[in-house]
C-alpha atoms as a PDB file:
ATOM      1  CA  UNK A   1     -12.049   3.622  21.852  1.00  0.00           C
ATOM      2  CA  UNK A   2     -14.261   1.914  19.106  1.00  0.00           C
ATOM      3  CA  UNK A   3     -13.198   2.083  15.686  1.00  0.00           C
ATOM      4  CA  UNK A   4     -15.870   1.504  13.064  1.00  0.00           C
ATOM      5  CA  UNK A   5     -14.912   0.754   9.897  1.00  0.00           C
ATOM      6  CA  UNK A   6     -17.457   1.378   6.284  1.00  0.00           C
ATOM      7  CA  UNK A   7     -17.454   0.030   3.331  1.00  0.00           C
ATOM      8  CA  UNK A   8     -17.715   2.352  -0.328  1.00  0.00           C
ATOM      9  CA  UNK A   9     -18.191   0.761  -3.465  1.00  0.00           C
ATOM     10  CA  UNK A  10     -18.353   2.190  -7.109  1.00  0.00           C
ATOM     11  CA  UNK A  11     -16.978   4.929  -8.685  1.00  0.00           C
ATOM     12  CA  UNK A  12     -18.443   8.579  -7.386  1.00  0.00           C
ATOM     13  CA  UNK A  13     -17.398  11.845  -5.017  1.00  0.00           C
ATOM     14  CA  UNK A  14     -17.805   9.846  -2.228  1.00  0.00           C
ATOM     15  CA  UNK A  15     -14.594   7.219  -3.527  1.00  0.00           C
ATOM     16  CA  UNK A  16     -13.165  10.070  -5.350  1.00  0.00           C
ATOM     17  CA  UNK A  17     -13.199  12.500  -1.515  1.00  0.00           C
ATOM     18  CA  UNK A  18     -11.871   8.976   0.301  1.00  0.00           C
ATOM     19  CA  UNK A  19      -8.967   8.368  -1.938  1.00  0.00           C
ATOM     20  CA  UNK A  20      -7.516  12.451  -1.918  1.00  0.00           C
ATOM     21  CA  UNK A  21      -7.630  12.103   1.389  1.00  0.00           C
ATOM     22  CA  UNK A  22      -5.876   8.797   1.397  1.00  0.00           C
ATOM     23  CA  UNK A  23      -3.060  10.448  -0.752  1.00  0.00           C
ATOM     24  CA  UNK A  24      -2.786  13.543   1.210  1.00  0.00           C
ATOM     25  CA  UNK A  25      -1.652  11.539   3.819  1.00  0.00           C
ATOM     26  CA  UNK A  26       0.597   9.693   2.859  1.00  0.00           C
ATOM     27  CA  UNK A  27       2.009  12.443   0.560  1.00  0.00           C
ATOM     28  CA  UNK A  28       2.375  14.792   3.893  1.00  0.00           C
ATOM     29  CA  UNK A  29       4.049  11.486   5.104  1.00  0.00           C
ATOM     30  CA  UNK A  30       6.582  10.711   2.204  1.00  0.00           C
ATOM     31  CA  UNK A  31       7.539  14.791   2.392  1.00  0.00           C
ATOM     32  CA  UNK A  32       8.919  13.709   5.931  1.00  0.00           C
ATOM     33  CA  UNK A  33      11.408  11.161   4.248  1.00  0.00           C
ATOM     34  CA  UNK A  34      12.295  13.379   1.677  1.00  0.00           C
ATOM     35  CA  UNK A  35       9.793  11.877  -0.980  1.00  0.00           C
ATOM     36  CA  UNK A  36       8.054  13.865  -2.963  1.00  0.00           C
ATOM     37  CA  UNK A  37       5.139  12.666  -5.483  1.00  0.00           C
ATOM     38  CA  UNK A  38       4.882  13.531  -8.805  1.00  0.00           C
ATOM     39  CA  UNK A  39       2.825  11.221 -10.678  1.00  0.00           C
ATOM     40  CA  UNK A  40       2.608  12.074 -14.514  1.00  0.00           C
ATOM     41  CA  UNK A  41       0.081   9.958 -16.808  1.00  0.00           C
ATOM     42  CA  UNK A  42       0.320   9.357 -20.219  1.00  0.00           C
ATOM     43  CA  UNK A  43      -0.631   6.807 -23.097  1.00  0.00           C
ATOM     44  CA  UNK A  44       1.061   5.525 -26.133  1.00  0.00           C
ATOM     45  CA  UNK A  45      -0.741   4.663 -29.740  1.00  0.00           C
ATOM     46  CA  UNK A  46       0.746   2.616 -31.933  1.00  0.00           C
ATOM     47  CA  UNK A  47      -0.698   3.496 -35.424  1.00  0.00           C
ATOM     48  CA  UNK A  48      -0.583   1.624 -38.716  1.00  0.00           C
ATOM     49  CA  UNK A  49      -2.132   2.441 -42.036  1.00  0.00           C
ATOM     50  CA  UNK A  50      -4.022   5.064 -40.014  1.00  0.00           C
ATOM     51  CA  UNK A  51      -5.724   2.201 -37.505  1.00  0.00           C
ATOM     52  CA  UNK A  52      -4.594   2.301 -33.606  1.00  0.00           C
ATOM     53  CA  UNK A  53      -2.930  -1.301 -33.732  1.00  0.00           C
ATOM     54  CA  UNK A  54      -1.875  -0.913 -29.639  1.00  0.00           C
ATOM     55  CA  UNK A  55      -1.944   1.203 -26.729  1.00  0.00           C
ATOM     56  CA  UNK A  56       0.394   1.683 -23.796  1.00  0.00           C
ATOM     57  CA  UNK A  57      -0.971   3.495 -20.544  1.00  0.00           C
ATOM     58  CA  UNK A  58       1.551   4.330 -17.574  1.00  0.00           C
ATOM     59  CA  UNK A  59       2.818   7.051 -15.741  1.00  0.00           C
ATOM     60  CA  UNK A  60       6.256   7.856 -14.300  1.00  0.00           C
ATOM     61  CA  UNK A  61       6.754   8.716 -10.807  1.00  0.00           C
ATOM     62  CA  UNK A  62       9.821   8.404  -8.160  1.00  0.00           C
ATOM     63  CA  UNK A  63      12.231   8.172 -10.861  1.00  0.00           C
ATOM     64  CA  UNK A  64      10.228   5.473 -12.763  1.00  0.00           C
ATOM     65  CA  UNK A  65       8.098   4.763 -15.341  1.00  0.00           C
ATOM     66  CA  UNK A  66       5.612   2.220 -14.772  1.00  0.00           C
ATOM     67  CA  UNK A  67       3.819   0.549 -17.514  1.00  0.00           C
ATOM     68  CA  UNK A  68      -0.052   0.230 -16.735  1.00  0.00           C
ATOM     69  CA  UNK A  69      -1.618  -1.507 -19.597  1.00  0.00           C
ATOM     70  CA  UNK A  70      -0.331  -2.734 -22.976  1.00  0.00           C
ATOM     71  CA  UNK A  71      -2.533  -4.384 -25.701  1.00  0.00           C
ATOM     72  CA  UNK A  72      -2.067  -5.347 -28.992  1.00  0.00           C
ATOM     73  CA  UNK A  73      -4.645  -5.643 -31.478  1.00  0.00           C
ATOM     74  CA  UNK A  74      -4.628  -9.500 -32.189  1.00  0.00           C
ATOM     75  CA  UNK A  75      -4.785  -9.211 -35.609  1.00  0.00           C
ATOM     76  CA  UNK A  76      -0.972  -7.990 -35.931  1.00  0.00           C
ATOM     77  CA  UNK A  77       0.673  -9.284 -32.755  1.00  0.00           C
ATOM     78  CA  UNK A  78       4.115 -10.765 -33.038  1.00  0.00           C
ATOM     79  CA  UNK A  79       4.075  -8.282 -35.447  1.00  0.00           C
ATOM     80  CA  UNK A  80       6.672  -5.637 -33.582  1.00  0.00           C
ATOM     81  CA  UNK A  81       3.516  -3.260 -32.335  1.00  0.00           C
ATOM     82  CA  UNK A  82       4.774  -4.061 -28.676  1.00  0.00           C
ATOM     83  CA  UNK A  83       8.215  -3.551 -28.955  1.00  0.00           C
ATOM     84  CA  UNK A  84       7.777  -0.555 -30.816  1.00  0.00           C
ATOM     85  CA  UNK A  85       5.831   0.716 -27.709  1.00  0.00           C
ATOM     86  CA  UNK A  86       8.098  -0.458 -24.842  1.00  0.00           C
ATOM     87  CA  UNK A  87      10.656   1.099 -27.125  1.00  0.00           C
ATOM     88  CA  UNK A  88       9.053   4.434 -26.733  1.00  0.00           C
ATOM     89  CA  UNK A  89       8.129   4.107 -23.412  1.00  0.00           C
ATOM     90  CA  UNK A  90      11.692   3.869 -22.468  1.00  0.00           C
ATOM     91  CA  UNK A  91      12.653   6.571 -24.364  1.00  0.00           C
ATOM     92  CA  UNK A  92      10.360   8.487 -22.465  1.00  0.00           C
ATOM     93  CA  UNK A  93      11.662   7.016 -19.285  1.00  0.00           C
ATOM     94  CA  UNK A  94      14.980   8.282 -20.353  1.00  0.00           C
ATOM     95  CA  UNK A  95      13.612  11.972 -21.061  1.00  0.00           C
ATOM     96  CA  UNK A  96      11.541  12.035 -17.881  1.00  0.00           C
ATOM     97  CA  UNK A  97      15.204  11.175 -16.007  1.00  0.00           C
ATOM     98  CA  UNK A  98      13.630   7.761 -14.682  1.00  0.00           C
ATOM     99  CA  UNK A  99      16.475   5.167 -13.402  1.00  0.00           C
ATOM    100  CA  UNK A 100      13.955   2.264 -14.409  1.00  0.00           C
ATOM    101  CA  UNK A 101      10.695   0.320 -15.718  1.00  0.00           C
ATOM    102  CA  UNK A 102       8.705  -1.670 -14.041  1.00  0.00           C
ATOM    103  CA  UNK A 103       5.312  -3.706 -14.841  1.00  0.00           C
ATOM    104  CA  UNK A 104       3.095  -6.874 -14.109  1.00  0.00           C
ATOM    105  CA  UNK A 105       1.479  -8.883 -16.162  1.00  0.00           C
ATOM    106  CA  UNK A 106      -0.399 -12.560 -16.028  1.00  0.00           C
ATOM    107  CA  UNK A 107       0.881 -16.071 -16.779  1.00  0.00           C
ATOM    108  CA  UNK A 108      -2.146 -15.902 -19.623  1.00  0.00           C
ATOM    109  CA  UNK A 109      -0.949 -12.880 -21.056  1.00  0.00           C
ATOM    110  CA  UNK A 110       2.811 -12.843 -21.987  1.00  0.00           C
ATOM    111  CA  UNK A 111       5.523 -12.805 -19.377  1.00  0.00           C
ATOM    112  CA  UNK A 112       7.984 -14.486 -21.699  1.00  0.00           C
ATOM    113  CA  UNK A 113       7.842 -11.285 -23.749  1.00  0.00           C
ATOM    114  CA  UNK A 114       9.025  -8.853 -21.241  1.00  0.00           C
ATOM    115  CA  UNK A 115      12.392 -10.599 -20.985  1.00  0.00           C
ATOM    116  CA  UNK A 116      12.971 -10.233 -24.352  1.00  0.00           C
ATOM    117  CA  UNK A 117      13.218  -6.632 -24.114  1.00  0.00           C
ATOM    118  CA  UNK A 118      15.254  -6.773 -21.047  1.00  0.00           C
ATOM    119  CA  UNK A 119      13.454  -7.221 -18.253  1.00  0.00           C
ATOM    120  CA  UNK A 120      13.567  -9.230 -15.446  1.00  0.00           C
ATOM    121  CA  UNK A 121      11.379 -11.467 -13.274  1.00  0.00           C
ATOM    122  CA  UNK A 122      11.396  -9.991 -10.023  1.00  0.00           C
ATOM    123  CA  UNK A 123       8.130 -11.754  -8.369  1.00  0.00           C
ATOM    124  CA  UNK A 124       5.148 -13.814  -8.864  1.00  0.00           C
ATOM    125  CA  UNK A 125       1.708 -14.369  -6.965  1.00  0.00           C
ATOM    126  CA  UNK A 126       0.775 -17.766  -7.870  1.00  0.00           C
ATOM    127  CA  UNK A 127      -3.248 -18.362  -7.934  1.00  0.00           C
ATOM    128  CA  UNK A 128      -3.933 -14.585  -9.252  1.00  0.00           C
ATOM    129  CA  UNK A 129      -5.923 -15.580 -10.569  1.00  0.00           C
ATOM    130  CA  UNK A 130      -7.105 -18.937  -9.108  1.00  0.00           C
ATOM    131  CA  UNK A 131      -5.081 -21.292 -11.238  1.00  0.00           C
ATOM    132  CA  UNK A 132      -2.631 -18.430 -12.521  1.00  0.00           C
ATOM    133  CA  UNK A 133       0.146 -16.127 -11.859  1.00  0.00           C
ATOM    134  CA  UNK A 134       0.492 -12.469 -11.961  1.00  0.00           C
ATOM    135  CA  UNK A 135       4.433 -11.276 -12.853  1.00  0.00           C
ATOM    136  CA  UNK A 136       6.051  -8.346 -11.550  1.00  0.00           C
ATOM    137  CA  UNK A 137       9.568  -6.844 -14.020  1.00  0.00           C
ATOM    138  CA  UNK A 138      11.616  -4.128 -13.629  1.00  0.00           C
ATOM    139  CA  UNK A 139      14.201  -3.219 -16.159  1.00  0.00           C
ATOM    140  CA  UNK A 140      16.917  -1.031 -14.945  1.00  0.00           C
ATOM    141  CA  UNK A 141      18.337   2.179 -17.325  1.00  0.00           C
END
């Protein structure tokens, strides 16, 4: 038996009828083990004097939250903005009954913040970049 395999590119229906089916599958799958997905999506603002000074997108899932994206505005960082939101992202962790955190994060970016706050260092692909390192955390509740 020949197996040909296709390549789609960019966002559309197409992508968008290739990735439910993707996920039906391997939700029918985890259901088997006992698994059962739940993804829920949300996004933090961090507001000051009335201006969105930083975001944080994630979701929780599995009994964890997982931190997507977090950017400060560079005009106030090391000013507390990103604290404030991991703070409130694992608040909502607790609420949402999640037993942890986890995120990545680049060697450019900030990966000696994260430990500040707890986490810890759990894995690194070096030359993710070429010439850098992407970070994995977790932090444990």
């Amino acid at each position: 038996m020949t197996v040909e395999v296709d390549l789609v590119e960019g966002a559309g229906e197409a992508l968008d009828g290739i990735r439910k089916q993707a996920l039906d599958w391997l939700t029918e799958h985890a259901v088997l083990h006992g698994v059962v997905w739940n993804t829920q999506e949300f996004a933090l603002r961090a507001v000051r004097d009335g201006a969105v000074v930083g975001t944080l997108i994630g979701s929780t899932n599995l009994s964890w939250l997982h931190v997507a994206l977090l950017a400060v505005d560079p005009a106030v960082r090391r000013g507390g903005v990103g604290g404030a939101l991991l703070a409130r992202a694992e608040q909502l962790a607790r609420d949402r009954d999640c037993i942890g955190i986890w995120l990545d994060t680049y060697d450019f970016q900030a990966p000696s913040f994260y430990p500040r706050f707890g986490f810890t260092e759990i894995g690194r692909i070096v030359d993710m970049p070429p010439g850098h390192s992407r970070h994995y955390f977790t932090k444990r509740l």
